[in-house]
PDB file of N, CA and C in Angstrom:
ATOM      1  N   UNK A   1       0.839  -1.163   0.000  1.00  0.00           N
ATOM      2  CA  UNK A   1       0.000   0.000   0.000  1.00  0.00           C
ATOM      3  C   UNK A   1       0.897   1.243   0.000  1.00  0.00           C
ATOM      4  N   UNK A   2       0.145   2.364  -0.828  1.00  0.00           N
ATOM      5  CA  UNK A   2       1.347   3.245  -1.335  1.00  0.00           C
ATOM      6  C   UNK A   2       1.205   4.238   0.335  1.00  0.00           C
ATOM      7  N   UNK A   3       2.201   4.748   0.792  1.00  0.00           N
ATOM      8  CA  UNK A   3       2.222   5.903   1.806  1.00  0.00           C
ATOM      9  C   UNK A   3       1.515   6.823   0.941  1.00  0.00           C
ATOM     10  N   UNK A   4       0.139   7.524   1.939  1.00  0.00           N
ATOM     11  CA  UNK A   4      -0.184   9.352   1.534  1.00  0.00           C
ATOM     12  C   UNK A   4       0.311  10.452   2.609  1.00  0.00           C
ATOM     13  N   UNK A   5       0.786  11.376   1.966  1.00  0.00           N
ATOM     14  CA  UNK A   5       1.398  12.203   3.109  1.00  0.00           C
ATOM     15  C   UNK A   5       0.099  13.204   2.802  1.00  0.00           C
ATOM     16  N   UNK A   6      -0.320  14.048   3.867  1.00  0.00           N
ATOM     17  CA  UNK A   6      -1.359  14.174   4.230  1.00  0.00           C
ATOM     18  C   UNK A   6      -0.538  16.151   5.108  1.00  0.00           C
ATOM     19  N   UNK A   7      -0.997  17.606   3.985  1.00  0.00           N
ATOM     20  CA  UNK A   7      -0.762  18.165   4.752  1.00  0.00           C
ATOM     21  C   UNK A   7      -1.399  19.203   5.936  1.00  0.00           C
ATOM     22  N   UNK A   8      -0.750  19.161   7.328  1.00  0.00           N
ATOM     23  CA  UNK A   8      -1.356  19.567   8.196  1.00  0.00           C
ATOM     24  C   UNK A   8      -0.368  20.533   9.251  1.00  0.00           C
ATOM     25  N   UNK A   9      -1.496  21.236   9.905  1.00  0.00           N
ATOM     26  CA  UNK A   9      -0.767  22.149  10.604  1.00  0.00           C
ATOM     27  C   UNK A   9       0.189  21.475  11.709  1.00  0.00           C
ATOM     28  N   UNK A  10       1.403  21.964  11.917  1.00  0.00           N
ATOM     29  CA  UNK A  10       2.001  21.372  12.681  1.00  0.00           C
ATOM     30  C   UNK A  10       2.149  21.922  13.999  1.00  0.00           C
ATOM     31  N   UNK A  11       1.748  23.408  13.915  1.00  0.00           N
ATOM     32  CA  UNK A  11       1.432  24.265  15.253  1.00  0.00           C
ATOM     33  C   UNK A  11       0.174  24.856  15.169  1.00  0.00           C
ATOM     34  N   UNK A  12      -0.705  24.921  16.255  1.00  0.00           N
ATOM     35  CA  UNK A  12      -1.924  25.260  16.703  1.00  0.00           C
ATOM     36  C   UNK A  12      -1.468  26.615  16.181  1.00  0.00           C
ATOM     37  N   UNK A  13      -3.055  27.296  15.795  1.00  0.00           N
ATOM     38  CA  UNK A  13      -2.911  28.604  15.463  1.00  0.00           C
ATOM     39  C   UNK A  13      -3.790  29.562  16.800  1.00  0.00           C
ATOM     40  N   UNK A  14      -3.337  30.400  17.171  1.00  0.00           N
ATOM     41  CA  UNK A  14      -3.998  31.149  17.970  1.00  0.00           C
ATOM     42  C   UNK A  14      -4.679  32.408  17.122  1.00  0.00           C
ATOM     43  N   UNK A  15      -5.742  32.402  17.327  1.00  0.00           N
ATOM     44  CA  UNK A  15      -6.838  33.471  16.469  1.00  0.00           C
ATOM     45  C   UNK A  15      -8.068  33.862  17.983  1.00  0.00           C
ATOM     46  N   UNK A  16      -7.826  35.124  18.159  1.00  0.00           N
ATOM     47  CA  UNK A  16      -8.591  35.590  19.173  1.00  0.00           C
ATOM     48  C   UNK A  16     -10.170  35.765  18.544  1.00  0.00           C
ATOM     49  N   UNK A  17     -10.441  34.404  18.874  1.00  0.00           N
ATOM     50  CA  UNK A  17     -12.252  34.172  18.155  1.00  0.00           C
ATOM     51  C   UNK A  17     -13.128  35.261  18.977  1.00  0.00           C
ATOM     52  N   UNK A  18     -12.940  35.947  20.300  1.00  0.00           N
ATOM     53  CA  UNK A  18     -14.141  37.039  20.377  1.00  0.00           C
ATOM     54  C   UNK A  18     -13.304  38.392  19.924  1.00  0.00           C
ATOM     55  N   UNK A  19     -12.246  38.649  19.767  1.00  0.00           N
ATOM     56  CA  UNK A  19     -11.637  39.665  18.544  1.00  0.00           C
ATOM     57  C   UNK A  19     -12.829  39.659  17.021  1.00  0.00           C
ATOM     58  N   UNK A  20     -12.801  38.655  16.637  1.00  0.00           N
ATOM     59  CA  UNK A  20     -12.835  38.178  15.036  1.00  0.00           C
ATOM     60  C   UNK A  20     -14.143  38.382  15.138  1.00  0.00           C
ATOM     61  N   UNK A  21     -15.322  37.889  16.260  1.00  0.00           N
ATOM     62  CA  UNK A  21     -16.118  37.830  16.497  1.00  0.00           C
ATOM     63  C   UNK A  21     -16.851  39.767  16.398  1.00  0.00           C
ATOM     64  N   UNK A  22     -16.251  40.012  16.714  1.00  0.00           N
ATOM     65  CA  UNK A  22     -16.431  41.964  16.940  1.00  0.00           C
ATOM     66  C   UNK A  22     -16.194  42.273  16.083  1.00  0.00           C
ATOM     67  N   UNK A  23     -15.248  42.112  15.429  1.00  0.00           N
ATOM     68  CA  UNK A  23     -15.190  42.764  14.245  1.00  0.00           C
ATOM     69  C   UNK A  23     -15.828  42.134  12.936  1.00  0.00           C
ATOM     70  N   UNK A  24     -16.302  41.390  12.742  1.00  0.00           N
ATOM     71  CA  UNK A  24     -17.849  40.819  11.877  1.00  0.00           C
ATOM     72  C   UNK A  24     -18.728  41.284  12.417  1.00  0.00           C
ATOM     73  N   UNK A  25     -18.997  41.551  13.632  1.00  0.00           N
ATOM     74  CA  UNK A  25     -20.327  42.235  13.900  1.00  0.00           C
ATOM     75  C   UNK A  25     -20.513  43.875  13.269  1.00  0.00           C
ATOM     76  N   UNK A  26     -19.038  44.307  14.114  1.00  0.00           N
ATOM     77  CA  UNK A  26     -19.524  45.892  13.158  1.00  0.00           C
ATOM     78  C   UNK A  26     -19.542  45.930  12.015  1.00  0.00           C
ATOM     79  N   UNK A  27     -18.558  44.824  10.907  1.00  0.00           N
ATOM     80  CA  UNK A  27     -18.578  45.240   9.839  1.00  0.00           C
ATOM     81  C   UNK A  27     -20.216  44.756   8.929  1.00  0.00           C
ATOM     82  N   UNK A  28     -20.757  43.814   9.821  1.00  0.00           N
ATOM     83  CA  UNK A  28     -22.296  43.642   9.510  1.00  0.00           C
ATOM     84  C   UNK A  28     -23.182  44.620   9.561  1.00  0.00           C
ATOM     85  N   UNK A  29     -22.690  45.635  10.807  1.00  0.00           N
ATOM     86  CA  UNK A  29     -23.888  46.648  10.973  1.00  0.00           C
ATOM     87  C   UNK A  29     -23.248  48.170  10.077  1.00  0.00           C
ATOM     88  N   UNK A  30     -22.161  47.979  10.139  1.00  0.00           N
ATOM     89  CA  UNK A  30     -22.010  48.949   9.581  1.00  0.00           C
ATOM     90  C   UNK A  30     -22.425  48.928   7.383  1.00  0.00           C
ATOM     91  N   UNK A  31     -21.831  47.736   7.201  1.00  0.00           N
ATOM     92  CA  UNK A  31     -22.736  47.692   5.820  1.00  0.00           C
ATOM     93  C   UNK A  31     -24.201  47.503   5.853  1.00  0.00           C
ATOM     94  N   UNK A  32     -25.098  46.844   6.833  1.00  0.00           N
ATOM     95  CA  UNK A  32     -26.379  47.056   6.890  1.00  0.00           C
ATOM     96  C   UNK A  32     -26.682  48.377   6.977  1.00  0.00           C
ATOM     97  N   UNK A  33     -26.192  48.943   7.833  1.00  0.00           N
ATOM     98  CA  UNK A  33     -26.535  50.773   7.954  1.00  0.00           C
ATOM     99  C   UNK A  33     -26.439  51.064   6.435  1.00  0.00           C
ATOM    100  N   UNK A  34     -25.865  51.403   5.928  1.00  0.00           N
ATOM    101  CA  UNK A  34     -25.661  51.681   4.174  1.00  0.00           C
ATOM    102  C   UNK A  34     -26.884  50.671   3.453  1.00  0.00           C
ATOM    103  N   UNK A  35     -27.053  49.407   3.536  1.00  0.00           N
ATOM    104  CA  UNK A  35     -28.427  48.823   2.698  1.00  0.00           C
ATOM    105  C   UNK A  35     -29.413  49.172   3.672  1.00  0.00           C
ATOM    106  N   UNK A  36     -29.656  49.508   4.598  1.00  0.00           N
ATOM    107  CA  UNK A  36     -31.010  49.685   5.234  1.00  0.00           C
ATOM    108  C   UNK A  36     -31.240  51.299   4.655  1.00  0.00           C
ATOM    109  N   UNK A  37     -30.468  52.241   4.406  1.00  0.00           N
ATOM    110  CA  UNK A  37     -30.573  53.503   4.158  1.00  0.00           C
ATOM    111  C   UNK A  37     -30.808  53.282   2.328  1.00  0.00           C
ATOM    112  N   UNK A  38     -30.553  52.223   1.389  1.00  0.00           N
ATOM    113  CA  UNK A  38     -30.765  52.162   0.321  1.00  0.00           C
ATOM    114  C   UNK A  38     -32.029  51.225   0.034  1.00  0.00           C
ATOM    115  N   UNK A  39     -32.491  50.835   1.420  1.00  0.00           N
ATOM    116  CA  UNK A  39     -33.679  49.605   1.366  1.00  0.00           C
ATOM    117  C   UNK A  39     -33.711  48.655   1.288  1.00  0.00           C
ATOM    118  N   UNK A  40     -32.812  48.248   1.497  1.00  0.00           N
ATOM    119  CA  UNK A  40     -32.791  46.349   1.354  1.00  0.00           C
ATOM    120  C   UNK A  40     -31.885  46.068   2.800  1.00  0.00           C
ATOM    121  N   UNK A  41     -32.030  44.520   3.122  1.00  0.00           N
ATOM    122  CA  UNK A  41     -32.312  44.369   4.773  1.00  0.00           C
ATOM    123  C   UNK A  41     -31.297  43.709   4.503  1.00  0.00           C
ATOM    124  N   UNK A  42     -30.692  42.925   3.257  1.00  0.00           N
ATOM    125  CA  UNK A  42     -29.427  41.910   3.701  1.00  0.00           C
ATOM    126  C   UNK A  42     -27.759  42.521   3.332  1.00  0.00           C
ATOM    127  N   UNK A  43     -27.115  41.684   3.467  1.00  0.00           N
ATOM    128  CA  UNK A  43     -25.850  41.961   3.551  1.00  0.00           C
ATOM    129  C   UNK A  43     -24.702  40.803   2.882  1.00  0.00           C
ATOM    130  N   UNK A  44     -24.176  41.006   2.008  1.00  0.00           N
ATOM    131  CA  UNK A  44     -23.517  39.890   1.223  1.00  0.00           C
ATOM    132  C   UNK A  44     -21.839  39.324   2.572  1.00  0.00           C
ATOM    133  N   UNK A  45     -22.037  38.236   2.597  1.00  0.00           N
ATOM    134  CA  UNK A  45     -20.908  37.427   3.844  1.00  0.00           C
ATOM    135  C   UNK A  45     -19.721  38.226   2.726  1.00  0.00           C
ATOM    136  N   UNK A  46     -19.281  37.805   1.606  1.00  0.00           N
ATOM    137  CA  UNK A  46     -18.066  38.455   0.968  1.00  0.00           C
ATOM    138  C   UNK A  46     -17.598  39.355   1.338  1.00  0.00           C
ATOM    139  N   UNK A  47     -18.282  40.342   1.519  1.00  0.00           N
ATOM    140  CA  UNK A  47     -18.721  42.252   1.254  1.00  0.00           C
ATOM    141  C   UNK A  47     -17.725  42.021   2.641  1.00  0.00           C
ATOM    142  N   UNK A  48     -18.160  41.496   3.071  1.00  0.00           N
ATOM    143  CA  UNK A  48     -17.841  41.602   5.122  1.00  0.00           C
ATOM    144  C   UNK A  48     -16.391  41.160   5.017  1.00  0.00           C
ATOM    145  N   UNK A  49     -16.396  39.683   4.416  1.00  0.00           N
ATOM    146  CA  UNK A  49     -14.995  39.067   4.622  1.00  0.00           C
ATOM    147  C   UNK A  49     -13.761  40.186   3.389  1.00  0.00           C
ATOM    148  N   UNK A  50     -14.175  40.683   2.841  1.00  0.00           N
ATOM    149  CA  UNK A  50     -12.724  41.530   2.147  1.00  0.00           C
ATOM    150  C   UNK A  50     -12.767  43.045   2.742  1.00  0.00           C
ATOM    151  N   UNK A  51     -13.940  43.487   3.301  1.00  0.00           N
ATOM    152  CA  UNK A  51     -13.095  44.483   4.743  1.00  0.00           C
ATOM    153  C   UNK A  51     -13.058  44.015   6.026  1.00  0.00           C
ATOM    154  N   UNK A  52     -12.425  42.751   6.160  1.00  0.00           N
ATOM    155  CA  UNK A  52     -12.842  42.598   7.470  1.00  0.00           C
ATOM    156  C   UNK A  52     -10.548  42.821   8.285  1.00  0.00           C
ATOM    157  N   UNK A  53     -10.159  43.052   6.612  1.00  0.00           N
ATOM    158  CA  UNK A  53      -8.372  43.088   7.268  1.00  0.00           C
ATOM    159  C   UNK A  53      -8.514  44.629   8.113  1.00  0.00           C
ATOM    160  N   UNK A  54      -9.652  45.640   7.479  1.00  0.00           N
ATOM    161  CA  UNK A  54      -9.708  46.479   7.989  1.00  0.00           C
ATOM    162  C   UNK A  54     -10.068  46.544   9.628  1.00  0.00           C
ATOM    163  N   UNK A  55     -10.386  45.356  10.285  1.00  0.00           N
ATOM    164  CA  UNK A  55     -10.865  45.102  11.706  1.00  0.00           C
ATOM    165  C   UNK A  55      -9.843  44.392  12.387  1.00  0.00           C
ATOM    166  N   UNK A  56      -8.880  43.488  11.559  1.00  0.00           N
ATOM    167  CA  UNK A  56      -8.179  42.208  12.683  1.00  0.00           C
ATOM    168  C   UNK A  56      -6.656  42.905  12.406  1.00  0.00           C
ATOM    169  N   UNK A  57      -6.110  42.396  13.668  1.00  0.00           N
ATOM    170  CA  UNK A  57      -5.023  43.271  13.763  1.00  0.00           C
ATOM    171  C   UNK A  57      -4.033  42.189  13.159  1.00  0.00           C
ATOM    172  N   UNK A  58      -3.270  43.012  12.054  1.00  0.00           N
ATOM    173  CA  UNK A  58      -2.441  42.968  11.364  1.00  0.00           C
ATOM    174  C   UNK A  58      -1.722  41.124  11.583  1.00  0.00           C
ATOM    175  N   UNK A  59      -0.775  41.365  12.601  1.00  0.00           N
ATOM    176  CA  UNK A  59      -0.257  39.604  13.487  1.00  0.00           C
ATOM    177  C   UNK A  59      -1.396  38.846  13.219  1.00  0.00           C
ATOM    178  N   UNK A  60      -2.540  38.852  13.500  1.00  0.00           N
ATOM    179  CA  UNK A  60      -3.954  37.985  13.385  1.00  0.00           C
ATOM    180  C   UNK A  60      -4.042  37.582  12.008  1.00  0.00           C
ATOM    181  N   UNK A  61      -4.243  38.867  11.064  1.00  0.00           N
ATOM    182  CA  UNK A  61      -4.661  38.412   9.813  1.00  0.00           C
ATOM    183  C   UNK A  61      -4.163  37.113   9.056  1.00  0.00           C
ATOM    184  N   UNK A  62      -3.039  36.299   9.265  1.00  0.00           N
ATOM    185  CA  UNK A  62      -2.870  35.220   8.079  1.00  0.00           C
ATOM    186  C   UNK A  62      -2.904  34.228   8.702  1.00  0.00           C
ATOM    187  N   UNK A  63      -3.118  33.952  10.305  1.00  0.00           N
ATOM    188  CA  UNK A  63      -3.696  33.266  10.720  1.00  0.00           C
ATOM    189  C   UNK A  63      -5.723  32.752  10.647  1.00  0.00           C
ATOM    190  N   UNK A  64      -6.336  33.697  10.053  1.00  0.00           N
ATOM    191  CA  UNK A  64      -7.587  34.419  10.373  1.00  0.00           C
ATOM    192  C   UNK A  64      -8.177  33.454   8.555  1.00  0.00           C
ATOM    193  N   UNK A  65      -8.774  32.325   9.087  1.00  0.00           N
ATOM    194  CA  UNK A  65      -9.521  31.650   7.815  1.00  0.00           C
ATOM    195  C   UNK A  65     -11.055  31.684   7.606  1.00  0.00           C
ATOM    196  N   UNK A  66     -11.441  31.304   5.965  1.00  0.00           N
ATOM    197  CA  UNK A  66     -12.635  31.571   5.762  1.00  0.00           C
ATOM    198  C   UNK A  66     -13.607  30.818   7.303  1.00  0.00           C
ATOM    199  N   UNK A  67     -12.947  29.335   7.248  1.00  0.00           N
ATOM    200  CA  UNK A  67     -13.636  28.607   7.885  1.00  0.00           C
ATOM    201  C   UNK A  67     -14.210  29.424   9.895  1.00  0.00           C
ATOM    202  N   UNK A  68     -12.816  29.923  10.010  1.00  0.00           N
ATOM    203  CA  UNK A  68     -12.647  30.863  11.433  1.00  0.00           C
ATOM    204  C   UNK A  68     -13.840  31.690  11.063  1.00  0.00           C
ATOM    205  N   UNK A  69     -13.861  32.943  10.291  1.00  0.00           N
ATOM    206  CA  UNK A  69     -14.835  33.800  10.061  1.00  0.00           C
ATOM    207  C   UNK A  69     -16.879  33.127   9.892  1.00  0.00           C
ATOM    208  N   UNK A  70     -16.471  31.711   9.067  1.00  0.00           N
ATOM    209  CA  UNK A  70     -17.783  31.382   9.280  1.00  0.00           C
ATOM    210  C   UNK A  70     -18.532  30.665  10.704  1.00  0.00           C
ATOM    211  N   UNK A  71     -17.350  30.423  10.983  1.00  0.00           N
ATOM    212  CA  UNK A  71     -17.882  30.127  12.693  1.00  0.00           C
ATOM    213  C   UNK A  71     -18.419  31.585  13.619  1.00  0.00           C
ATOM    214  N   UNK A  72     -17.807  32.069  13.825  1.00  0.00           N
ATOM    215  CA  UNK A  72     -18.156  33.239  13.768  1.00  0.00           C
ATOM    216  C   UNK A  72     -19.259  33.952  13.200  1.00  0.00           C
ATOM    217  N   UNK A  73     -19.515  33.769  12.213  1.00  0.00           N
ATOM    218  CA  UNK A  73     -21.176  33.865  11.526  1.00  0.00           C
ATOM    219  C   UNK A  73     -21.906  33.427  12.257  1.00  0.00           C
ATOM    220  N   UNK A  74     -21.840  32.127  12.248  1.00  0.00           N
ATOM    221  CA  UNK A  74     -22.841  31.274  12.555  1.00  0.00           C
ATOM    222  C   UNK A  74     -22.770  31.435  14.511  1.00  0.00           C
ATOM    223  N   UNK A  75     -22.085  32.201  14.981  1.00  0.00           N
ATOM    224  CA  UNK A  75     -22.210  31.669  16.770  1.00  0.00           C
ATOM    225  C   UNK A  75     -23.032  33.515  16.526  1.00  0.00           C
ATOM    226  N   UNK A  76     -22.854  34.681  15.862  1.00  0.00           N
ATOM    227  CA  UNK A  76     -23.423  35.527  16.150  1.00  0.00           C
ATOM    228  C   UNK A  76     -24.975  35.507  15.295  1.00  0.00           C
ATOM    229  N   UNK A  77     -25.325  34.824  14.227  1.00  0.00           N
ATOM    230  CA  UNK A  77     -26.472  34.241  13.556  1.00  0.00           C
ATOM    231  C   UNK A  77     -27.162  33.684  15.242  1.00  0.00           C
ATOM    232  N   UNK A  78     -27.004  33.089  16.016  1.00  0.00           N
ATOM    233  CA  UNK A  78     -27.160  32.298  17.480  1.00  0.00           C
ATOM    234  C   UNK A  78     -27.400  33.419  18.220  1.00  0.00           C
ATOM    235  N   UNK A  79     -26.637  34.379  18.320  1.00  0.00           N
ATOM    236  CA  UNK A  79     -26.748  35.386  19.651  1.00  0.00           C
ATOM    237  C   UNK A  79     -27.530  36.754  19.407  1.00  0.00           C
ATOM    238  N   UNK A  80     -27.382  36.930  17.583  1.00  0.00           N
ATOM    239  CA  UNK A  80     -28.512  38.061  17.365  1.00  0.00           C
ATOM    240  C   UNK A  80     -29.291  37.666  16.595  1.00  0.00           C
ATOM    241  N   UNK A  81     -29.806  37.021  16.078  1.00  0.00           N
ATOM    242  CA  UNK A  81     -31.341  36.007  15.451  1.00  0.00           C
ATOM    243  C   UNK A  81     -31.006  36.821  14.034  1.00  0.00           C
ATOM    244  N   UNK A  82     -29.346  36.270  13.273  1.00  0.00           N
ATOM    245  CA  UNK A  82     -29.517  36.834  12.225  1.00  0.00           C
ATOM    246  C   UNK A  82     -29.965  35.571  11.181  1.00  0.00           C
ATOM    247  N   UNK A  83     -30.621  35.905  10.191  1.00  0.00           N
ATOM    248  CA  UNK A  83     -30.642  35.055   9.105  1.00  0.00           C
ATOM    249  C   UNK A  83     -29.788  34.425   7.923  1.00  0.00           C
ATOM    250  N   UNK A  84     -29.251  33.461   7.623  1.00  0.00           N
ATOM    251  CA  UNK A  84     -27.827  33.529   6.606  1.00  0.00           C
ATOM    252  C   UNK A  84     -28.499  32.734   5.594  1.00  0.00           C
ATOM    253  N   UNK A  85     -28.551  32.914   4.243  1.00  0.00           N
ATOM    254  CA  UNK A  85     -29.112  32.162   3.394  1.00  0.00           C
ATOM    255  C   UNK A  85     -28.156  31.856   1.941  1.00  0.00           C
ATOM    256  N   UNK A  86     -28.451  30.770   1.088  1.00  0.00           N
ATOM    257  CA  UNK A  86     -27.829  30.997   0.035  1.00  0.00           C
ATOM    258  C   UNK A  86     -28.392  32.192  -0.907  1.00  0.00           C
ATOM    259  N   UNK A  87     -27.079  32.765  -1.590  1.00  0.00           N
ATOM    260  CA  UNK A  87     -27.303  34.138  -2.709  1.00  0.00           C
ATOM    261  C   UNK A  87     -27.581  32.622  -3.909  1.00  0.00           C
ATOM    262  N   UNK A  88     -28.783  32.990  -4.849  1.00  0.00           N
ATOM    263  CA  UNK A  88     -29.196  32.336  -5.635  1.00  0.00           C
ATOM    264  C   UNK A  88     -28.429  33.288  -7.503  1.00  0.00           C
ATOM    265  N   UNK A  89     -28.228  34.230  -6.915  1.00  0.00           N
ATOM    266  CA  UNK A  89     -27.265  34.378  -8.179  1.00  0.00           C
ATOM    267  C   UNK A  89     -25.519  34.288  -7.880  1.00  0.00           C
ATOM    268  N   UNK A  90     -25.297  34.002  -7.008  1.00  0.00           N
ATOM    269  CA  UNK A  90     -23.828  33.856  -6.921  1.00  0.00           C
ATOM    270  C   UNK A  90     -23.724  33.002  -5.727  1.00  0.00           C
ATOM    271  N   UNK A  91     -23.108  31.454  -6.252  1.00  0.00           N
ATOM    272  CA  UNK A  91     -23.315  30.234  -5.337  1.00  0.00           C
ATOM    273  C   UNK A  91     -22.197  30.391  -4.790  1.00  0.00           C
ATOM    274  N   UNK A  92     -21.291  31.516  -4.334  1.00  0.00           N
ATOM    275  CA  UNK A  92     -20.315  31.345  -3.926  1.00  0.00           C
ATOM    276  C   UNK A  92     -20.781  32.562  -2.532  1.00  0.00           C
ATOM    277  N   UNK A  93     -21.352  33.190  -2.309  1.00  0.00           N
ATOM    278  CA  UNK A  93     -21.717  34.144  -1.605  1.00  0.00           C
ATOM    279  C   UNK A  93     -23.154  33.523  -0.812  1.00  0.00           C
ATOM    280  N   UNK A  94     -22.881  34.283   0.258  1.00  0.00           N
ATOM    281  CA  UNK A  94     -24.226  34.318   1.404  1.00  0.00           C
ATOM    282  C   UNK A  94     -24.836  35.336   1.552  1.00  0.00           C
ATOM    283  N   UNK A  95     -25.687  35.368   1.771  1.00  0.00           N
ATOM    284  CA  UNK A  95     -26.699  36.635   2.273  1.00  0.00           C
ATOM    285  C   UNK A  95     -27.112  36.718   3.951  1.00  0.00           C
ATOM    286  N   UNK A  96     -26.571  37.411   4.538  1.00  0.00           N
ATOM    287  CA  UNK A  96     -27.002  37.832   5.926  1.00  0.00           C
ATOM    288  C   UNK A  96     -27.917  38.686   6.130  1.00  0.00           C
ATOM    289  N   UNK A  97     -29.411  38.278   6.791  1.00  0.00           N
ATOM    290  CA  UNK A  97     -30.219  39.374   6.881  1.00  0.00           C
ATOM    291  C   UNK A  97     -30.106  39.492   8.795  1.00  0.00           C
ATOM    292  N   UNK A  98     -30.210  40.834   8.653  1.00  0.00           N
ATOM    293  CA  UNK A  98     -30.231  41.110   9.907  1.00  0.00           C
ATOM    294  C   UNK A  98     -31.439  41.691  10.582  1.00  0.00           C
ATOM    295  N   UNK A  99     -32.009  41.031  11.904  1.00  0.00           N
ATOM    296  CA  UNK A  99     -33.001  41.557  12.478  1.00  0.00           C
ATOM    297  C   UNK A  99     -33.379  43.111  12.437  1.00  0.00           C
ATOM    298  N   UNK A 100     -34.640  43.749  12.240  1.00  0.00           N
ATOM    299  CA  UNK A 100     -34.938  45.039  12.529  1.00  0.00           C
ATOM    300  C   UNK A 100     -35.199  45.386  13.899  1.00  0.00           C
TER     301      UNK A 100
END
């Protein structure tokens, strides 16, 4: 049987998850503020994740993965009754609606 080498992290990454956590939240409300003032209630997950270097401090950022950020979605989706759905024109994007 052939050996698979298999690659993996070899040191734990430290990522301050209620850091990461704060800063997805404002950058949620702060682009909702801008679509709620243009009328529409949701918020594209993308939109969030390519300003979000603008929130995590610098050392953090290349530690800081999609997968990290969607946890994070999903524990504040839990704590503020937001909605996350698939975008039906772009299967690569989410839609976050946020409570009124």
């Amino acid at each position: 049987m052939a050996q698979i080498k298999i690659g993996y992290a070899k040191v734990a990454k430290q990522v301050d998850i209620k850091g990461l956590k704060t800063g997805v939240w404002e950058l949620l409300q702060d682009v909702d503020g801008e679509a709620r003032k243009a009328g529409a209630v949701q918020v594209s997950f993308q939109e969030v994740l390519q300003q979000l270097p603008s929130k995590v401090e610098a050392s953090q950022l290349p530690d800081v993965s999609f997968a990290y950020c969607f946890i994070s979605l999903l524990h504040l989706a839990n704590e503020r009754g937001l909605e996350i759905a698939d975008d039906k024109d772009r299967l690569s994007d989410l839609r976050v609606t946020m409570p009124r």
